[in-house]
Every structure is written in structure tokens, then in C-alpha cells.
C-alpha atoms as a PDB file:
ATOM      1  CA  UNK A   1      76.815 210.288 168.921  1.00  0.00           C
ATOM      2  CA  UNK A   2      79.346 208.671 171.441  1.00  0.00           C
ATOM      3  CA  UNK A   3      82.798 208.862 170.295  1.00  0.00           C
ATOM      4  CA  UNK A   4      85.524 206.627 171.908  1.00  0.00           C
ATOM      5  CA  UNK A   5      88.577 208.218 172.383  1.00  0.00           C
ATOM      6  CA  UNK A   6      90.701 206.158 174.388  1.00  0.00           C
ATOM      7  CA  UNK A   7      94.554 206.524 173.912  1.00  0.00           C
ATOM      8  CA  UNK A   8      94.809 202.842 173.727  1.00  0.00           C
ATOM      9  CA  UNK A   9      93.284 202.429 170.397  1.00  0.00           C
ATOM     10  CA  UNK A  10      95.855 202.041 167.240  1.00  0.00           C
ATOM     11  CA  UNK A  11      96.038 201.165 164.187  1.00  0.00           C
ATOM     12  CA  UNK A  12      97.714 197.713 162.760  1.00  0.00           C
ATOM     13  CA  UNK A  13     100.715 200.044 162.008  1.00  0.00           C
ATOM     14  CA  UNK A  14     100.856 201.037 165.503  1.00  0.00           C
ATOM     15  CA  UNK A  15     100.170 204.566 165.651  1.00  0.00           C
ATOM     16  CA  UNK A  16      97.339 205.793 167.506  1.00  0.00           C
ATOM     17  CA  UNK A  17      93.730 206.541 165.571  1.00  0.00           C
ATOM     18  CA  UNK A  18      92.068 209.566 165.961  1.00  0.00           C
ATOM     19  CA  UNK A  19      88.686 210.133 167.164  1.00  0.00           C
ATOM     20  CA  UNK A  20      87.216 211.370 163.962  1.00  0.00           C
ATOM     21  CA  UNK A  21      88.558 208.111 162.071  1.00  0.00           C
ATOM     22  CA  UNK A  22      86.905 206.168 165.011  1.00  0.00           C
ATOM     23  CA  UNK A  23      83.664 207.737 163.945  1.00  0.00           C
ATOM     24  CA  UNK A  24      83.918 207.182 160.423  1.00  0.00           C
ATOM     25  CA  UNK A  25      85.096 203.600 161.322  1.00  0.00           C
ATOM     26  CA  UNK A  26      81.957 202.489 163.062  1.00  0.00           C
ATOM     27  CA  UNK A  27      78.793 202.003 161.197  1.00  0.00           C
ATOM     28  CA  UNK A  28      75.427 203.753 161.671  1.00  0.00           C
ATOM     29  CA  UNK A  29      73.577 200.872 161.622  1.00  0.00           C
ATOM     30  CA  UNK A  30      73.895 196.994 162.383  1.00  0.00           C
ATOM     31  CA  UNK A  31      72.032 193.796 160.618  1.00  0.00           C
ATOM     32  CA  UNK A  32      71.494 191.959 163.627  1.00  0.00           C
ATOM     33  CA  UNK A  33      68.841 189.583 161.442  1.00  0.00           C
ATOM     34  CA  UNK A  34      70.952 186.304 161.786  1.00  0.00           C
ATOM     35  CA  UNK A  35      71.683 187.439 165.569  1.00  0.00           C
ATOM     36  CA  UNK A  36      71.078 184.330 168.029  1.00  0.00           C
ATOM     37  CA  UNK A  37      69.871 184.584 171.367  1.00  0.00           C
ATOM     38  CA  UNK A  38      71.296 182.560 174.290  1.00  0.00           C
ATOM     39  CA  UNK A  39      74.688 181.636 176.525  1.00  0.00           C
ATOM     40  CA  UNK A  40      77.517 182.156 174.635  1.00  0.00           C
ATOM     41  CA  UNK A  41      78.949 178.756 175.833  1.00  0.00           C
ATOM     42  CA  UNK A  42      76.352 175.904 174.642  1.00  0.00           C
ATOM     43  CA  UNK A  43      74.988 173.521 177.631  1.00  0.00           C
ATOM     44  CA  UNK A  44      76.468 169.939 176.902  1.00  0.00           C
ATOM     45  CA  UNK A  45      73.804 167.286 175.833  1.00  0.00           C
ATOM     46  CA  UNK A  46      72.046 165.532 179.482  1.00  0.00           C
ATOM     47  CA  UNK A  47      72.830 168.928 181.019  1.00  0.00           C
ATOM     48  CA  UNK A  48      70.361 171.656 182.043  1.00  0.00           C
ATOM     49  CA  UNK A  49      71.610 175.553 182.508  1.00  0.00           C
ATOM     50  CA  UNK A  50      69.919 176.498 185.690  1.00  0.00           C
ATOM     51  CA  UNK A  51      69.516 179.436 188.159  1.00  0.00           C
ATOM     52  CA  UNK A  52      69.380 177.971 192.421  1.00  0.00           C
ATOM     53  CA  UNK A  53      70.026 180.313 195.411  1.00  0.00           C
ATOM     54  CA  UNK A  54      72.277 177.997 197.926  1.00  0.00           C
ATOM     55  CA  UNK A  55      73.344 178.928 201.309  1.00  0.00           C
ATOM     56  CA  UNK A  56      76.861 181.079 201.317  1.00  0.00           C
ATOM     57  CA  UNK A  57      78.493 178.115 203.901  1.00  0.00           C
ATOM     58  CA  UNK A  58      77.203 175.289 201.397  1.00  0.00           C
ATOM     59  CA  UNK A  59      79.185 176.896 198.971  1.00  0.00           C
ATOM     60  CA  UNK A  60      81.822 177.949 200.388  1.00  0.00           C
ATOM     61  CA  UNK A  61      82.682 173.785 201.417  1.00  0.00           C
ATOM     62  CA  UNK A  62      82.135 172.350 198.157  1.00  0.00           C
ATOM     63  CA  UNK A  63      84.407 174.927 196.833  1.00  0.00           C
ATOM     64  CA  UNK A  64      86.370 174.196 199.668  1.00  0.00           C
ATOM     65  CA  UNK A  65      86.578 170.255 198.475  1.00  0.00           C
ATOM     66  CA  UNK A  66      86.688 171.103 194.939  1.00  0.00           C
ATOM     67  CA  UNK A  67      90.384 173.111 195.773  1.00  0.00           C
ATOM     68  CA  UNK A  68      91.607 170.693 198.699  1.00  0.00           C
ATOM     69  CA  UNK A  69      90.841 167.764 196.037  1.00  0.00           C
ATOM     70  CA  UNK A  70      93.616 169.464 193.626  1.00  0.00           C
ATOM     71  CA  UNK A  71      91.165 171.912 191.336  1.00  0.00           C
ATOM     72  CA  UNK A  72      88.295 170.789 189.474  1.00  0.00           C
ATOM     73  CA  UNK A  73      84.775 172.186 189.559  1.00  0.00           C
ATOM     74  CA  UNK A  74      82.990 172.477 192.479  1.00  0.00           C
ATOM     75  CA  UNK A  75      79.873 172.020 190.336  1.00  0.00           C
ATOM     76  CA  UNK A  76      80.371 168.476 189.728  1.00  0.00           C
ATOM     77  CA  UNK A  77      81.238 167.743 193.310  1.00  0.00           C
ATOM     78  CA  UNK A  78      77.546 169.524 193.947  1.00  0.00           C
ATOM     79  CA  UNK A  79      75.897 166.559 191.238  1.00  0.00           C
ATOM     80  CA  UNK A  80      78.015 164.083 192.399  1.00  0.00           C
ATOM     81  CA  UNK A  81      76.398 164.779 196.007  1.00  0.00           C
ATOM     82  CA  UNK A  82      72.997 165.324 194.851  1.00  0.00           C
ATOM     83  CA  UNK A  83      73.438 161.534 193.074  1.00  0.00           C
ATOM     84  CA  UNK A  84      74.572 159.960 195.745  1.00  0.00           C
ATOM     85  CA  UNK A  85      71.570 161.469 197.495  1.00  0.00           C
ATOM     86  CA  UNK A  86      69.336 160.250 195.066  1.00  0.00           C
ATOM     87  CA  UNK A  87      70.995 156.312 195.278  1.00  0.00           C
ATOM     88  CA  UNK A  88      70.018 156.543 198.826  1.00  0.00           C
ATOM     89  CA  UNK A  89      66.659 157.953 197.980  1.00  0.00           C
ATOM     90  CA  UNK A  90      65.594 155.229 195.597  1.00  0.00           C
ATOM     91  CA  UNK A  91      66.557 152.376 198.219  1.00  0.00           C
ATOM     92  CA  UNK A  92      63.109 150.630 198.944  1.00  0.00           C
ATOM     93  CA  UNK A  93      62.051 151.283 202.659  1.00  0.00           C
ATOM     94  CA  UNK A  94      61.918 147.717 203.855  1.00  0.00           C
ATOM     95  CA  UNK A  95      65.130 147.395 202.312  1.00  0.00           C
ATOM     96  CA  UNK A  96      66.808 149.947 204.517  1.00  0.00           C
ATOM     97  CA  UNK A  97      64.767 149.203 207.887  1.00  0.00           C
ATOM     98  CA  UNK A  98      65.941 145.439 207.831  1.00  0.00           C
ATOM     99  CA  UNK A  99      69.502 147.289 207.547  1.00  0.00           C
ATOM    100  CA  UNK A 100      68.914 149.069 210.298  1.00  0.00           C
ATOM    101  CA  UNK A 101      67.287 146.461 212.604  1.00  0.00           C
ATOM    102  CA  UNK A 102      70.639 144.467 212.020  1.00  0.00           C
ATOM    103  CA  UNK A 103      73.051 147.429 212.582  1.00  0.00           C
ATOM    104  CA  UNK A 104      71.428 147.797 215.972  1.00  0.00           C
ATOM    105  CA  UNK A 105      71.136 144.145 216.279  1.00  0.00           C
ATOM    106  CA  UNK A 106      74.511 143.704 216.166  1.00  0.00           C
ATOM    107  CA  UNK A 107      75.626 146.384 218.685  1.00  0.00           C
ATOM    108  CA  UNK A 108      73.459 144.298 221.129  1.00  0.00           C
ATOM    109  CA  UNK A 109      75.694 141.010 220.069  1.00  0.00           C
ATOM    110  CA  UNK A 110      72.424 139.413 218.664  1.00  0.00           C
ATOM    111  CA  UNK A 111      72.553 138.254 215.024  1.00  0.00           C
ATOM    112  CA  UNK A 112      69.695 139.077 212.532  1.00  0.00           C
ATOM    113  CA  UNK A 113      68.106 137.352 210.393  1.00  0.00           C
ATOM    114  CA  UNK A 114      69.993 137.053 206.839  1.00  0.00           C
ATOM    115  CA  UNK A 115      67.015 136.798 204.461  1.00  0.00           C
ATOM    116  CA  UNK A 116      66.064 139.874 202.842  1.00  0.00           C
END
């Protein structure tokens, strides 16, 4: 049997316990039967606890942001991209090549067409 003796441990009178009192302190066995499994800290509702490998540099900006910006969790600046990613994602294809057409368009002085 283990036996912790470190000379940090005291009572609630504030003298130190002794090993053997340690021993007889601890219990043989546990009831672990109404144990639960699982992060400590529950996952708000909408999110999803994950596990993703990103590139150190990646990182090391959105932290980066996250501290320049005043604190705050460099997690949320990582969604918040990822969104905004998404937004741009979603944008029908015709959509964005008649934007494009009248960017360029317009560097040449011509003016597109306004329907869409």
C-alpha cells in the first residue's frame, strides 16, 4: 500500500497528520457505481467538443489576434473565421462571377451591367 507522507498535509487544527493516520484515513475500497464518464466542464448546447491538428503558425496568429484584440478566446476568433468562410462559400457562383466581371469592368472605366 502507498502511503502519502508529505509534510504539507494537516489537520483542520493545524498540526501536521501522521502517516499512519493517513492510512487509516483513506478507504480500502471506493463505490464508483454512480461515477460519470466525460469532460468535467459540460459542452454548451449548438457546440461540439472536438479534437483538430492545426498548423503551429495558424495558431500562433489567432492567438496573436485574440491578445492584440484585448483578451478573449482565440477559439471564437477561429469560428468566427471559419463562418465567415462559410458566408462566402454559400454565395451562388453566378452571383459572384457577375461581381467579378464588374470589379474588373470598372478598373477598365467600362460600366457593367446592373441586373443581377
Amino acid at each position: 500500500m502507498y502511503i502519502r507522507t508529505y509534510s504539507c498535509e494537516r489537520r483542520s487544527n493545524g498540526t501536521r497528520a501522521k502517516p499512519l493516520e493517513i492510512r487509516e484515513s483513506m478507504r480500502k475500497e471506493y463505490d464508483f457505481s454512480k461515477g460519470k464518464r466525460g469532460a468535467v466542464i459540460r459542452t454548451p448546447p449548438g457546440k461540439t467538443r472536438i479534437t483538430i491538428r492545426i498548423d503551429d503558425d495558424v495558431l500562433d496568429w489567432f492567438r496573436t489576434q485574440a491578445h492584440e484584440a484585448g483578451g478573449g478566446n482565440y477559439q471564437t476568433l477561429i469560428n468566427a473565421a471559419l463562418r465567415e468562410y462559410m458566408a462566402m462559400s454559400e454565395e451562388p457562383l453566378e452571383k459572384r462571377l457577375r461581381s467579378v466581371i464588374r470589379e474588373e469592368l470598372a478598373r477598365y472605366g467600362k460600366k457593367g451591367s446592373e441586373r443581377d
